[in-house]
C-alpha atoms as a PDB file:
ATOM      1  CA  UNK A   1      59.831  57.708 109.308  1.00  0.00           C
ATOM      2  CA  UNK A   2      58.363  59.813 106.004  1.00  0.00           C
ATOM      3  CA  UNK A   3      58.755  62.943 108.844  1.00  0.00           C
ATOM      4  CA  UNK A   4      61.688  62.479 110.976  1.00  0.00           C
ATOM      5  CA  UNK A   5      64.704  61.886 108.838  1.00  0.00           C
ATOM      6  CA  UNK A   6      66.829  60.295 111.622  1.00  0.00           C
ATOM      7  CA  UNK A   7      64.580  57.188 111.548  1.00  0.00           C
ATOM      8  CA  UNK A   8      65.765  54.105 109.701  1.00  0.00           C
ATOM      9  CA  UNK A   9      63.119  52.918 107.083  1.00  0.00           C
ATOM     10  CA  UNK A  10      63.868  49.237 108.158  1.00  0.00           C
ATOM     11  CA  UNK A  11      64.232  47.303 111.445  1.00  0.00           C
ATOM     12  CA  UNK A  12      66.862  44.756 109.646  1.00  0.00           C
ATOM     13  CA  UNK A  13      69.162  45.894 112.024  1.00  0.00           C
ATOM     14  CA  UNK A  14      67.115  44.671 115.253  1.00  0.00           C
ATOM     15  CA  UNK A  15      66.187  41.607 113.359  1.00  0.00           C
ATOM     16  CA  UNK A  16      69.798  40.793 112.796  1.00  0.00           C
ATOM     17  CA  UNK A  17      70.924  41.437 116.550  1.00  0.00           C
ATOM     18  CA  UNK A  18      68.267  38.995 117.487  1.00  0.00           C
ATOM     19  CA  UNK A  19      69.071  36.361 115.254  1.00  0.00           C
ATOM     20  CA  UNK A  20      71.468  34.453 117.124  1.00  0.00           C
ATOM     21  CA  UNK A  21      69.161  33.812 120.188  1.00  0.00           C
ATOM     22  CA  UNK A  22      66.185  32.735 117.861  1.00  0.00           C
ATOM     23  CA  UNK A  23      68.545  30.159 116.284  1.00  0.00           C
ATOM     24  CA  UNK A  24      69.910  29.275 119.252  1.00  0.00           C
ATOM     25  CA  UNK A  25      66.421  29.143 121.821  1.00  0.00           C
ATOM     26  CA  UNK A  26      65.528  25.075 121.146  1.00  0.00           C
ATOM     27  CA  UNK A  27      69.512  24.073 122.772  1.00  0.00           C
ATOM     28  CA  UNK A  28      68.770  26.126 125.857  1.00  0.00           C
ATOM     29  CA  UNK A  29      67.237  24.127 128.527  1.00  0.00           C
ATOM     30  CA  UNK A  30      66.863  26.890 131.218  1.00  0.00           C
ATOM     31  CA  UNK A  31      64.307  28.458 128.965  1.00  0.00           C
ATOM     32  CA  UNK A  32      61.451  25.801 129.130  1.00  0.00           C
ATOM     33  CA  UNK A  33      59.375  27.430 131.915  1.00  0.00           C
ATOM     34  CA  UNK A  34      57.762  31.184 132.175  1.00  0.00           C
ATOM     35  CA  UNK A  35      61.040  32.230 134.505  1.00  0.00           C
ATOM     36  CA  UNK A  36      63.604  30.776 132.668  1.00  0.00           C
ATOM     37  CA  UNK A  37      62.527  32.352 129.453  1.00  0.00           C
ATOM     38  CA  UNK A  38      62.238  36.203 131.656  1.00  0.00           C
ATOM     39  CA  UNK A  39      65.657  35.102 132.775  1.00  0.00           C
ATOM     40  CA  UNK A  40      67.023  34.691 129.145  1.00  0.00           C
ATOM     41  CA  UNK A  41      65.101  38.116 127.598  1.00  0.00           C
ATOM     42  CA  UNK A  42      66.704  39.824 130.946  1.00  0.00           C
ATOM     43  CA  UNK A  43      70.296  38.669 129.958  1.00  0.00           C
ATOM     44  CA  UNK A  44      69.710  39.062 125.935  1.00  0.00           C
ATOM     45  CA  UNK A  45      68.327  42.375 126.634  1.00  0.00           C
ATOM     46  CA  UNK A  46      71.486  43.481 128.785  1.00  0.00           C
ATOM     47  CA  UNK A  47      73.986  42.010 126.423  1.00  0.00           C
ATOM     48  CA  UNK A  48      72.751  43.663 123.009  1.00  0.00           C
ATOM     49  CA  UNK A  49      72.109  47.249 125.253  1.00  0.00           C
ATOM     50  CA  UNK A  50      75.633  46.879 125.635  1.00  0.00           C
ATOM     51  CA  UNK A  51      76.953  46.220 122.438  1.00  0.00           C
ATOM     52  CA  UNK A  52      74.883  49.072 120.703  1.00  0.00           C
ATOM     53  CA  UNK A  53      75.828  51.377 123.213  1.00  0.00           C
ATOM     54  CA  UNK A  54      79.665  50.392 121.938  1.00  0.00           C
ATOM     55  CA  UNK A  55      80.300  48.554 125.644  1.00  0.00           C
ATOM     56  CA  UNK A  56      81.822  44.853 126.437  1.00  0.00           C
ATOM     57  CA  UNK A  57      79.189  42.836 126.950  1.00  0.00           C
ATOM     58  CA  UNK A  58      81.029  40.618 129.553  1.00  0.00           C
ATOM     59  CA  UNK A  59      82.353  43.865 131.575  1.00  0.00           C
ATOM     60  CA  UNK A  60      79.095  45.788 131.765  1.00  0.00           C
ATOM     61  CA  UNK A  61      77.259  42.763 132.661  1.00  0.00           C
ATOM     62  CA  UNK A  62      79.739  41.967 135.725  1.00  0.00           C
ATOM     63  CA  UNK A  63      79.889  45.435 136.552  1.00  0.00           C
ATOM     64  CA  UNK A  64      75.502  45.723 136.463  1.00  0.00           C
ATOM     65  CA  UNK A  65      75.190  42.052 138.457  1.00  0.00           C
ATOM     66  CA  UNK A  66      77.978  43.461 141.467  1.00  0.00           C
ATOM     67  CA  UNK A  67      76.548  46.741 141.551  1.00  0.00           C
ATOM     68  CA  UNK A  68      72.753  45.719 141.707  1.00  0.00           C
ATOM     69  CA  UNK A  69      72.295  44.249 145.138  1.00  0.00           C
ATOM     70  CA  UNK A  70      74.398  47.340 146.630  1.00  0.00           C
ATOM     71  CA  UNK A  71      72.491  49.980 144.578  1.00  0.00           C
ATOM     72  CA  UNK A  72      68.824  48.265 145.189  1.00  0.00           C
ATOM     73  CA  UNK A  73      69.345  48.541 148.893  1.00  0.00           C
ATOM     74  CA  UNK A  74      70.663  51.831 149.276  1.00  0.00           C
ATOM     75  CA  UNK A  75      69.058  54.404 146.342  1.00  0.00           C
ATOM     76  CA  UNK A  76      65.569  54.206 145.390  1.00  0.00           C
ATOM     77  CA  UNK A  77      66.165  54.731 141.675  1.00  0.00           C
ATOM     78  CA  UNK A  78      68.900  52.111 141.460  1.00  0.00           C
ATOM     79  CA  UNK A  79      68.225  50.930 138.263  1.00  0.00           C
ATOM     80  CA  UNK A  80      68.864  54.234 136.483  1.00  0.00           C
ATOM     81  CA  UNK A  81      72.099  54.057 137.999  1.00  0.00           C
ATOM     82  CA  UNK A  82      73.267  51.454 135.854  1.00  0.00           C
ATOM     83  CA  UNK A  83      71.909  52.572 132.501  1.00  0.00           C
ATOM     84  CA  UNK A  84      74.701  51.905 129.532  1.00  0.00           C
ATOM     85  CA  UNK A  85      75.752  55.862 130.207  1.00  0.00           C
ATOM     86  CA  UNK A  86      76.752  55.458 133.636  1.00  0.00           C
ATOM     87  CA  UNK A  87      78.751  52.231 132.830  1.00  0.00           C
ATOM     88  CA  UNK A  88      82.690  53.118 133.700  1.00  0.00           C
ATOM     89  CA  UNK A  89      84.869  53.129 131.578  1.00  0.00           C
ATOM     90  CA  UNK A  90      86.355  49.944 131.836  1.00  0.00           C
ATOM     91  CA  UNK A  91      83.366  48.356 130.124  1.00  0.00           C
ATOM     92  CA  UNK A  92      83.976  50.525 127.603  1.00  0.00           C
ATOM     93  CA  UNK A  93      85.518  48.779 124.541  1.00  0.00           C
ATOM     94  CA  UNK A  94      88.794  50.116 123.702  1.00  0.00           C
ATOM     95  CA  UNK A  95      88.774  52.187 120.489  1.00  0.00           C
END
């Protein structure tokens, strides 16, 4: 960060977004074996790409879950596909 002046000089930011799953983790049931907890990181990860990349979390996580099974079967980089900058523009949130 002392040579590249678009780096922040603290991850408070990512600690912050984070917060309310580490609070939240002992209430969750689903997370008590090794899959459940790859399910949950999965999800958390999707839902906080969306918000920082100014997106409803709801729509672009309906919109990745429909489009997954059509993409995986037909294109062989399917996942790229559904990066936050292909999302439509309804999961966009209104400005």
């Amino acid at each position: 960060y002392l040579e590249d002046g678009r780096l922040e000089l603290s991850n408070n930011r990512a600690e912050r977004s984070i917060k309310p799953f580490v609070m939240g983790r002992k209430n969750w049931l689903f997370a008590n074996t090794p899959a459940g907890a790859q399910s949950s990181a999965v999800i958390y990860s999707l839902i906080e790409t969306a918000k920082e990349n100014e997106l409803d979390p709801y729509r672009y996580l309906l919109w990745v879950l429909q489009s997954a099974p059509v993409l995986s079967q037909a294109d062989e980089f399917w996942a790229e596909k559904l990066l936050p900058t292909n999302a439509p523009q309804e999961c966009h949130v209104p400005q």
